[in-house]
Protein backbone atom coordinates (compact mmCIF):
# COMPACT_ATOMS: atom_id res chain seq x y z
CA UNK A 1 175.98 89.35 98.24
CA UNK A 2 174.07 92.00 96.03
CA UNK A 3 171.52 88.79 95.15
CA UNK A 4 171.07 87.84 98.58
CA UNK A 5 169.90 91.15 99.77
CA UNK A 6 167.55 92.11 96.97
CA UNK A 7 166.05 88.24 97.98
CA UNK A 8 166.01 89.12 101.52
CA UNK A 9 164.42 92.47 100.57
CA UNK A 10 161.49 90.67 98.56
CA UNK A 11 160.91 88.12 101.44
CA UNK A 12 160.35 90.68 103.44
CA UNK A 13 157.97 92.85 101.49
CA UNK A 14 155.82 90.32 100.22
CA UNK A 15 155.48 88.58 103.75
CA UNK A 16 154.88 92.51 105.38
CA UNK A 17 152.09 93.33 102.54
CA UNK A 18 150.15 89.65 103.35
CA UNK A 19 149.78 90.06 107.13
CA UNK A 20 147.88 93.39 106.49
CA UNK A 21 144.31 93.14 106.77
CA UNK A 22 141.52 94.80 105.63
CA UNK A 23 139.00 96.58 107.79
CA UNK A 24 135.60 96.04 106.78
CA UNK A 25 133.29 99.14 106.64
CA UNK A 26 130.56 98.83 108.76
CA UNK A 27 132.66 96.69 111.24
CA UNK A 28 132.22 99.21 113.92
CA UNK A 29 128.21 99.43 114.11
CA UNK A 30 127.85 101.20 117.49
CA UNK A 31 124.34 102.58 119.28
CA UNK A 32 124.34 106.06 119.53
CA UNK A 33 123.13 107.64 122.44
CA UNK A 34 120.91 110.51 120.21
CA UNK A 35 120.25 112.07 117.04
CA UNK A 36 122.67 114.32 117.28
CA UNK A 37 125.74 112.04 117.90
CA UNK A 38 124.38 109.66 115.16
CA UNK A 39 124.43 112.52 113.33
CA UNK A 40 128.11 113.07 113.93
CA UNK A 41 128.85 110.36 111.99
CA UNK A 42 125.79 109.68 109.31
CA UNK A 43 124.43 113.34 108.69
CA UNK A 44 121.47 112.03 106.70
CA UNK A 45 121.02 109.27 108.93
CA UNK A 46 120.31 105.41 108.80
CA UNK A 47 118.22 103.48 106.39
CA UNK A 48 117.60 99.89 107.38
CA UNK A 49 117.62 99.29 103.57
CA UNK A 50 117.78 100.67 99.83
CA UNK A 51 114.23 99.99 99.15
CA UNK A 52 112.80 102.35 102.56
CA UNK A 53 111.00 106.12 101.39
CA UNK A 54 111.12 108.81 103.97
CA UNK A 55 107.56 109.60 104.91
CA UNK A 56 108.50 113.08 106.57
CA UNK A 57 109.30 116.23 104.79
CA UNK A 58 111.86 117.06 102.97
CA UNK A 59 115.36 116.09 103.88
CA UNK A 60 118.92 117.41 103.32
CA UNK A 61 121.04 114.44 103.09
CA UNK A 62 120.88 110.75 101.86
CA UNK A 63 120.62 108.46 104.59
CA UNK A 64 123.30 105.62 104.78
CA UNK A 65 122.44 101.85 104.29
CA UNK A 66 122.94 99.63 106.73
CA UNK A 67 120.70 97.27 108.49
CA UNK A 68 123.05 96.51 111.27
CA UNK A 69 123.47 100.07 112.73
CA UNK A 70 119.69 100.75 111.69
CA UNK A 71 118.86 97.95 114.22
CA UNK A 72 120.86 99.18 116.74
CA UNK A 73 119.38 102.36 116.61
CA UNK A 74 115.72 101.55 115.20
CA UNK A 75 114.35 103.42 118.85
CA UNK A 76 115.53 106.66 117.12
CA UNK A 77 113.45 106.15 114.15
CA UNK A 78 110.03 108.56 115.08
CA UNK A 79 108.16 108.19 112.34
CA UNK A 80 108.60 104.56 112.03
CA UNK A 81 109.81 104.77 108.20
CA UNK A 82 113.51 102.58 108.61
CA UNK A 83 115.04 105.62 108.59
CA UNK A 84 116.57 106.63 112.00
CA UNK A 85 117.48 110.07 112.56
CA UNK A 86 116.30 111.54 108.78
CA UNK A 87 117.80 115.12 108.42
């Protein structure tokens, strides 16, 4: 009886631990209504990619990577750089 429950117990785990998924990172690209929301949630912004310079002044933060949310919210890029909402 002792076997059949540590068995039982083992099905179970392994079978519970390989229906868990992971959630990818950038899975939830949203548009932000402003600067300030996107803010929120990226405080040195969005960079479309690795390679973009920021052609304002200095800035605080790093901007995040990711061209997905970047195109979502390229109308809150000013100074047309790829970086949206620079701080």
């Amino acid at each position: 009886m002792k076997k059949f429950a540590t068995i039982l117990l083992s099905i179970t785990l392994i079978l519970g631990i390989s229906t868990i998924s992971p959630v990818p990172t950038d899975a939830a690209a949203q548009k932000f209504a402003n600067c300030k929301e996107l803010n929120k949630v990226y405080a040195g912004g969005v960079a479309k990619d690795a390679k973009v310079k920021n052609k304002g002044g200095k800035t605080k933060y790093k901007p995040t990577v990711s061209s997905e949310i970047y195109n979502l919210n390229s109308g809150k890029d000013r100074d047309k750089d790829g970086i949206a909402c620079e701080r």
